[in-house]
Protein backbone atom coordinates (compact mmCIF):
# COMPACT_ATOMS: atom_id res chain seq x y z
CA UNK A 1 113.29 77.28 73.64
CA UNK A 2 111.22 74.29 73.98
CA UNK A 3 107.37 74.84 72.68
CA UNK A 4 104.60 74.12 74.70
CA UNK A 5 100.57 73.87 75.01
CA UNK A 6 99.40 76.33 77.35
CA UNK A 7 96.11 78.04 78.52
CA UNK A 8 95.40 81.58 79.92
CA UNK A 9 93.51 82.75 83.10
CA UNK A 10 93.15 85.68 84.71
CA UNK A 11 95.89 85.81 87.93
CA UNK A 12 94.34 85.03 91.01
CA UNK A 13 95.88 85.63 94.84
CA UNK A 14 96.98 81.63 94.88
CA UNK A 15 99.00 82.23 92.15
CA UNK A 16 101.54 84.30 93.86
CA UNK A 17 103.76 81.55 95.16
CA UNK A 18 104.28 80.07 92.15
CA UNK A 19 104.58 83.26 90.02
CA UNK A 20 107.21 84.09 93.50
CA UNK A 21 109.32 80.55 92.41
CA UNK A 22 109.55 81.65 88.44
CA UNK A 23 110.42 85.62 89.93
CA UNK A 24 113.13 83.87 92.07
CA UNK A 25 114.73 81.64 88.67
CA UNK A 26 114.90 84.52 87.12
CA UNK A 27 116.81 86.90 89.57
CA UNK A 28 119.10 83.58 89.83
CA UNK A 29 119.75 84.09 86.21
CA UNK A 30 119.82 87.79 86.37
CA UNK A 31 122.74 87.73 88.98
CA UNK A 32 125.15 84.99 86.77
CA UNK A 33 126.00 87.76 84.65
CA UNK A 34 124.99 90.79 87.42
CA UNK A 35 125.83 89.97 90.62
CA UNK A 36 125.66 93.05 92.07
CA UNK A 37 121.87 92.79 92.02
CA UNK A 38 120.38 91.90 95.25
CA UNK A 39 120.22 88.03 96.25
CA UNK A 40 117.28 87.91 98.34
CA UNK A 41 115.33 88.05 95.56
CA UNK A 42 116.51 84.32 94.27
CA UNK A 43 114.66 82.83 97.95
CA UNK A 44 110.88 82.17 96.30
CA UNK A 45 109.60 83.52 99.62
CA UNK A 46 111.27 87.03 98.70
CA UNK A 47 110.32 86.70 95.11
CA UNK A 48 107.15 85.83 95.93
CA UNK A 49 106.53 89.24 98.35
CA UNK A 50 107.73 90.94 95.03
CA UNK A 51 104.63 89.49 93.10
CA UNK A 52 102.44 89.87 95.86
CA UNK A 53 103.36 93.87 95.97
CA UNK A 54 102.88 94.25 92.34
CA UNK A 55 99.41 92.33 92.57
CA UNK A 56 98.41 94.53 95.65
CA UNK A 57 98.66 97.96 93.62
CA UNK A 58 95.81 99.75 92.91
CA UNK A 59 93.60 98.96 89.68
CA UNK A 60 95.94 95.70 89.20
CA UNK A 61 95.03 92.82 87.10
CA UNK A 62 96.95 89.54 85.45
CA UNK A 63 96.89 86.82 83.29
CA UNK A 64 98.66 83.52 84.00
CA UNK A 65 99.68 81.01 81.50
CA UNK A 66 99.64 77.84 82.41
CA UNK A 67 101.03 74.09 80.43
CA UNK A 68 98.75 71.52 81.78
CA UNK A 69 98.98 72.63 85.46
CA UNK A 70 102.06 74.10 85.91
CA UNK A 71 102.73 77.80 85.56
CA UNK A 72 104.76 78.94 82.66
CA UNK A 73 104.58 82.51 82.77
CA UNK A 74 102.47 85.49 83.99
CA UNK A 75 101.85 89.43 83.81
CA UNK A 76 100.42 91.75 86.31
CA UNK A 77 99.92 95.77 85.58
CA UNK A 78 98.39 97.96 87.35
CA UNK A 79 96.31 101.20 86.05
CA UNK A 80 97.71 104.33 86.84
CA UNK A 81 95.35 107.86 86.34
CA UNK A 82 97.55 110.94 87.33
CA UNK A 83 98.04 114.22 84.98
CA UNK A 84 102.43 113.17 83.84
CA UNK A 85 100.78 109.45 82.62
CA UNK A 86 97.58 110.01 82.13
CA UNK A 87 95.76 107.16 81.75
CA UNK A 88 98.09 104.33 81.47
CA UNK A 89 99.08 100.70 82.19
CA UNK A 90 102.53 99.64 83.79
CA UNK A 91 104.20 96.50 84.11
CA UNK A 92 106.54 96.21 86.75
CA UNK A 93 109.85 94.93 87.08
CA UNK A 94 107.95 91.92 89.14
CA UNK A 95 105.23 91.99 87.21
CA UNK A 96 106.74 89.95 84.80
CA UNK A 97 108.22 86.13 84.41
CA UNK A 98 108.53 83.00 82.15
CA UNK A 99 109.52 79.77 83.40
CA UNK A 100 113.31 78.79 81.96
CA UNK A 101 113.26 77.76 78.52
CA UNK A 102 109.71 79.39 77.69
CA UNK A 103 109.28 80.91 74.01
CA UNK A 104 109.39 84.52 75.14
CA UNK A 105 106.71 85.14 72.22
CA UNK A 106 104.50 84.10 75.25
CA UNK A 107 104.66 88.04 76.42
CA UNK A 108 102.65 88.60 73.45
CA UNK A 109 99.45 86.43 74.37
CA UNK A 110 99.65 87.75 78.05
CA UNK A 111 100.02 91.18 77.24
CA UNK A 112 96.98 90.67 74.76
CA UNK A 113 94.69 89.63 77.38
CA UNK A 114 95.69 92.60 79.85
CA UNK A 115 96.30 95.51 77.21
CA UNK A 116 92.58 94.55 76.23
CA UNK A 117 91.94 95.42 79.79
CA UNK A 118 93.61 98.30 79.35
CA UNK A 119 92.35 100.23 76.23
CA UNK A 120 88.76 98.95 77.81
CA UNK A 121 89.16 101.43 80.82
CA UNK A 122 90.38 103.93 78.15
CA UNK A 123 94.55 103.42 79.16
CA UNK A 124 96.47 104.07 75.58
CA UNK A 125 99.67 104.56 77.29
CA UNK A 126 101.36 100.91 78.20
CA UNK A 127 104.35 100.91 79.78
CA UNK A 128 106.73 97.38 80.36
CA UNK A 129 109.73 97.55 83.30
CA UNK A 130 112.19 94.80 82.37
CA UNK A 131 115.49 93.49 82.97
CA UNK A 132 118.42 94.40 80.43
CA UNK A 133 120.08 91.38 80.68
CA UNK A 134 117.02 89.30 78.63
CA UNK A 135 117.11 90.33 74.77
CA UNK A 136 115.05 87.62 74.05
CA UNK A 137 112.55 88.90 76.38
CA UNK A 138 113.03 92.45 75.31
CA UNK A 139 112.59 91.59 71.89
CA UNK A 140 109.66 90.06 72.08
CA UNK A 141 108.39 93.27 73.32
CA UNK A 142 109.52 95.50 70.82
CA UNK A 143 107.86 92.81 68.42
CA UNK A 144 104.68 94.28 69.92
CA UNK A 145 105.43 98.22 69.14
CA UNK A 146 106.91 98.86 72.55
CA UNK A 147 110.80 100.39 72.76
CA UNK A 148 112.48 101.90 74.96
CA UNK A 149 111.61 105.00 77.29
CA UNK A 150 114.35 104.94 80.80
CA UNK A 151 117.40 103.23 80.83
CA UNK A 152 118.02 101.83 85.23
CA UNK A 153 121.81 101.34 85.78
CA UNK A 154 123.66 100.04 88.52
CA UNK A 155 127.69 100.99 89.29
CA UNK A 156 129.14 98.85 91.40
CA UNK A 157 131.29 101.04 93.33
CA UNK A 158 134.01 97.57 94.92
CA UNK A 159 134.80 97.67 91.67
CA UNK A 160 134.60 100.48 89.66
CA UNK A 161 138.21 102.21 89.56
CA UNK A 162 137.17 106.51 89.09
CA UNK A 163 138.78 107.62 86.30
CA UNK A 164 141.20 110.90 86.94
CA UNK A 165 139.94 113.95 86.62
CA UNK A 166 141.30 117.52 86.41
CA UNK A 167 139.15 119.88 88.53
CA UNK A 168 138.71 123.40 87.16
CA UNK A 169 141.01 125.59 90.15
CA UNK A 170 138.33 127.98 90.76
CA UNK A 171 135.36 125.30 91.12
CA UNK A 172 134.48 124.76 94.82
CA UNK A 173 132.65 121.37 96.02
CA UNK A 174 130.69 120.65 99.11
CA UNK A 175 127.52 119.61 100.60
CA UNK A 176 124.56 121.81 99.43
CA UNK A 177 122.71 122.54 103.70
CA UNK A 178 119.52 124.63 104.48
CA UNK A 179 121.21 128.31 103.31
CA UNK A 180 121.56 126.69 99.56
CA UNK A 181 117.95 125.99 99.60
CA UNK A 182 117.01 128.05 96.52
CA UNK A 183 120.30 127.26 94.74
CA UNK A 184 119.15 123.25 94.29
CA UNK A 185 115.29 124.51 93.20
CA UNK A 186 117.18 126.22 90.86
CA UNK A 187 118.53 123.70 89.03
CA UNK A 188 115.57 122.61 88.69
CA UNK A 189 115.23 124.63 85.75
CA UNK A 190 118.32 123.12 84.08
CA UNK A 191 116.68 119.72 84.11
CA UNK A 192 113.59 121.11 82.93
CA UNK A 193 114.35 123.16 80.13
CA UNK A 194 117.16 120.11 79.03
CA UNK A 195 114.14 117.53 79.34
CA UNK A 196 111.31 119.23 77.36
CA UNK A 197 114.02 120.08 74.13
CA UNK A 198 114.57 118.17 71.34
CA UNK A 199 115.11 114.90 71.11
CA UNK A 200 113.67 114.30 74.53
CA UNK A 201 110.67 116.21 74.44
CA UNK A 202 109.16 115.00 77.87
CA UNK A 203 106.89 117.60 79.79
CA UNK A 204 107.01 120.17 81.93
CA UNK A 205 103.44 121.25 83.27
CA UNK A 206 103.79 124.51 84.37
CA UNK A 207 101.06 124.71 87.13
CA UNK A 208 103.53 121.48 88.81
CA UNK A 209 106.65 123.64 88.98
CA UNK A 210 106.54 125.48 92.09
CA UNK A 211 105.55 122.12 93.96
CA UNK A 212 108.01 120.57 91.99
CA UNK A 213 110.98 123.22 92.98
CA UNK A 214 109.89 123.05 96.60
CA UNK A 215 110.55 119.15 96.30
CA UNK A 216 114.31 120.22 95.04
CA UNK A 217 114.69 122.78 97.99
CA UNK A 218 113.46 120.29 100.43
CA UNK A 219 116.36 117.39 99.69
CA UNK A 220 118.51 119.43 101.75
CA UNK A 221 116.62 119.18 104.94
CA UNK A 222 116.05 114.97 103.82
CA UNK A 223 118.40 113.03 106.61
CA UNK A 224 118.66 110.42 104.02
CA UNK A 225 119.64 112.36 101.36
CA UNK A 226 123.05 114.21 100.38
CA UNK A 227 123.48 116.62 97.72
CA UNK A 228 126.40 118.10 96.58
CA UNK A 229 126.96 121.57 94.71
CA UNK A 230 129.67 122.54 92.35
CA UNK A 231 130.11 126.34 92.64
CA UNK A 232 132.41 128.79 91.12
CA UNK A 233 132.37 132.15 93.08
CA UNK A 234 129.58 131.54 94.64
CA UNK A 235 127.60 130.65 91.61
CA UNK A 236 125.71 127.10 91.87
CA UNK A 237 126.91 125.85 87.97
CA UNK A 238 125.88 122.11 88.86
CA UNK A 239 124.61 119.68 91.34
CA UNK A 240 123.87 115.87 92.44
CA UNK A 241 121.79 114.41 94.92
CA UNK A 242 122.51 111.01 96.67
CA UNK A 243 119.83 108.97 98.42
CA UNK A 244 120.44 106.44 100.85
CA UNK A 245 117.82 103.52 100.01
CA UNK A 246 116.11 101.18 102.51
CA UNK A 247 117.55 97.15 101.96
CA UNK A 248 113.83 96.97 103.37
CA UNK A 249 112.13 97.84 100.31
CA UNK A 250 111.07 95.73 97.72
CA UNK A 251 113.45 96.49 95.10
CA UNK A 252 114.88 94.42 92.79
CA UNK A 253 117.33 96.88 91.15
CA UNK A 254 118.79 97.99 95.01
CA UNK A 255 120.81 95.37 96.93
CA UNK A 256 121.72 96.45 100.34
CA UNK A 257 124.53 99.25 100.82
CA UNK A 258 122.82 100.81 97.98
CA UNK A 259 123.19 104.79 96.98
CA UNK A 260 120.98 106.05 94.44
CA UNK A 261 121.80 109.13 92.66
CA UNK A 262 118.43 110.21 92.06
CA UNK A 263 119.24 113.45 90.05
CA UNK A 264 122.45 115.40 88.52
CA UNK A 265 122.33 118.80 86.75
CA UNK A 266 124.93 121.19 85.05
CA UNK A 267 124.04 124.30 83.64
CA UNK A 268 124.64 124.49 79.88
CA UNK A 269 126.82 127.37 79.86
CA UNK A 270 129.20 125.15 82.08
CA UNK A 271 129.29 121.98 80.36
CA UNK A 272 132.30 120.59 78.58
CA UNK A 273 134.50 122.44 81.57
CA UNK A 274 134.59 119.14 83.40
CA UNK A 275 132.82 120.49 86.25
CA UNK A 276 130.11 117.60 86.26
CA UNK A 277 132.96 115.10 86.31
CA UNK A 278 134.57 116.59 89.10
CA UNK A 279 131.61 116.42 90.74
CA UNK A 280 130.67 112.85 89.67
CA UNK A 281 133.95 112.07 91.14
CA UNK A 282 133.53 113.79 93.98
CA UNK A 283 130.02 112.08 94.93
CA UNK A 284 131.09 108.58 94.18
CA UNK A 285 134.35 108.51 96.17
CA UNK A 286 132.05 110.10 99.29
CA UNK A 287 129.70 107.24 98.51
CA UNK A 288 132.42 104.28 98.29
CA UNK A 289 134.15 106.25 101.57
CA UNK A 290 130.85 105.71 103.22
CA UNK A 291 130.62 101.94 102.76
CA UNK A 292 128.02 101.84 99.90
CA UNK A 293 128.67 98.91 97.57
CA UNK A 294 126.20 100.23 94.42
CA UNK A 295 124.96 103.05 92.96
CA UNK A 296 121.46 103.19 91.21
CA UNK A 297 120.60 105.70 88.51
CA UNK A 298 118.23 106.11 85.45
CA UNK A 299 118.18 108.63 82.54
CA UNK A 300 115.65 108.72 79.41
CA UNK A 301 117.18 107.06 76.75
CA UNK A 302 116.46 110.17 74.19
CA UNK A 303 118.33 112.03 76.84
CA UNK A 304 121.98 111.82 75.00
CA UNK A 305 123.82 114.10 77.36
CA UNK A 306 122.97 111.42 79.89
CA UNK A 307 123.02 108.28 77.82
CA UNK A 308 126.86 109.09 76.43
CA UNK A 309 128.12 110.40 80.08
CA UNK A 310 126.65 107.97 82.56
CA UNK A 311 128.46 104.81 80.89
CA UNK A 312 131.83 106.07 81.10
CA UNK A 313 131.37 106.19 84.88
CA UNK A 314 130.46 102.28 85.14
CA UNK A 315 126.62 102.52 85.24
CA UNK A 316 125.62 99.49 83.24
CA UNK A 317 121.69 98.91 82.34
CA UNK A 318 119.82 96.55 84.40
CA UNK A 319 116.26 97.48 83.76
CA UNK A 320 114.47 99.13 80.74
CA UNK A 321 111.47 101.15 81.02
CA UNK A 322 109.48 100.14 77.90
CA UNK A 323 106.52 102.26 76.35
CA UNK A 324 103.70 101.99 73.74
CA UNK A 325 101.54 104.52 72.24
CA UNK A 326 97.81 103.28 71.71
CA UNK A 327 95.91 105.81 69.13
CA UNK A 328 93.06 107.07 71.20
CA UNK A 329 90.56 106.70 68.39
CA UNK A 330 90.16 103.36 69.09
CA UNK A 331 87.67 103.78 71.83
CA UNK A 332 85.29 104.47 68.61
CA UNK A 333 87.14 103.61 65.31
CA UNK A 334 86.80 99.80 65.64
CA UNK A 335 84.92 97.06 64.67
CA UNK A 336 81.97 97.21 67.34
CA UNK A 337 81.07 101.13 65.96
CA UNK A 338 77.77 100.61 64.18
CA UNK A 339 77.92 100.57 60.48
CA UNK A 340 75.63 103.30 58.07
């Protein structure tokens, strides 16, 4: 890393090109060792829309750093205000760049000037979306109390060879259509009551559920969607759900041809009988049958079920979902409270 002089401002619309050209080196280096992530995102003008979508969320705000007059690096968040975050800040993925050879420690003076931002509008939750394949970059953001929250994997599914599996004789497969309706909201439950234990501990707010099951139910009527049951006389004992995602998106995880599974479920008294392999199997060979290239996932990294059985399937991390607790008491236990 080579050190440099640099200055801060505040990110301003004719920034975005040049934040676009550092977004665009970095995909380039992304895809050396990855190159199953999309390549449109190494043409600047691409990279640049990337930025420009980040920039254009609500409540968004940057800082650029800058070494005489050329950019060096910059961050843009956005504030989010819903009851799951509550108030929070969020990097994302594109959010995010140095220019090759930067001192990553230069997160740290960027992300100083927009967490103050932040904890100023009362956001104590800040949460950072970047790519696996930088430690350097990833350490310099646990340096600053963050770890990690979500693990984003890709499977590339040209090469990934399915492993053999033994499917229990009395366990049916097939696509889940509008009569199975309450049997996917009711795996809802499984994912629920698996999420909210120990050592995940993420909520559950009850007065979201029945919106949240209708959500379920509804994948089966989603043309763009498939979802697969595992039964065993008659009895729904898992599922997975399949989306097919736009290549017109701005998505720098999703190259085109890409499937993502967007949510998989076994009921605990079936697990260890193979039946989520089987169906893991099942839904990867229909997606590689129907020309996809990729599969996208994500699983909380506390989740160990997930974080042990994903892997073994060839989902590889590409992105990390980083978080940061602020104490809330800092809106009044700080310097500027007046003194008795």
């Amino acid at each position: 890393m080579t050190p440099s002089v640099f200055h801060l401002e505040s990110f301003q619309a004719d920034m975005l090109r040049p934040a676009g050209d550092l977004l665009a080196l970095r995909q380039q280096f992304l895809r050396a060792t990855r190159p199953e992530l999309p390549a449109r995102f190494e043409d600047p003008v691409q990279a640049a829309l990337a930025v420009t979508e980040a920039w254009q969320r609500p409540h968004a705000a940057g800082v650029a750093a800058f070494d005489h007059d050329r950019l060096v690096g910059y961050l843009i968040g956005d504030m989010v205000f819903d009851q799951i975050w509550g108030r929070a800040g969020w990097v994302r993925l594109a959010g995010c760049a140095l220019a090759p050879g930067q001192a990553p420690e230069l997160i740290g003076d960027l992300y100083q000037m927009l967490g103050a931002q932040w904890v100023a509008y009362g956001c104590f939750h800040h949460v950072a979306l970047m790519p696996a394949a930088t430690p350097d970059l990833i350490g310099a953001w646990f340096d600053l109390s963050f770890g990690i929250q979500q693990v984003h994997a890709l499977a590339s599914l040209v090469s990934l060879t399915l492993p053999t599996v033994t499917r229990p004789p009395t366990l049916e497969i097939r696509q889940a259509g509008p009569a199975d309706r309450a049997a996917v909201a009711g795996m809802y439950r499984v994912i629920r009551d698996h999420l909210t234990a120990a050592p995940v501990w993420g909520i559950a707010l009850p007065e979201d559920e029945e919106e949240i099951r209708g959500g379920w139910a509804g994948m089966v009527d989603d043309a763009g969607m498939t979802v697969w049951l595992a039964l065993e006389h008659e009895q729904a004992l898992s599922m997975a759900a399949y989306e097919r995602l736009d290549p017109a998106e701005v998505n720098l995880l999703a190259p085109e041809r890409c499937t993502e599974l967007v949510v998989a479920a076994t009921v605990a008294a079936a697990r260890g009988r193979g039946i989520g392999s089987a169906l893991t199997h099942h839904g990867l060979t229909h997606a590689q049958q129907a020309g996809f290239t990729t599969c996208l996932t994500d699983w909380r990294s506390t989740n160990l079920l997930a974080a042990r059985f994903w892997p073994r399937w060839g989902f590889r991390p590409v992105a990390y979902r980083l978080a940061r607790q602020i104490d809330p008491r800092i809106a009044w236990a700080n310097a500027s409270r007046p003194t008795g």
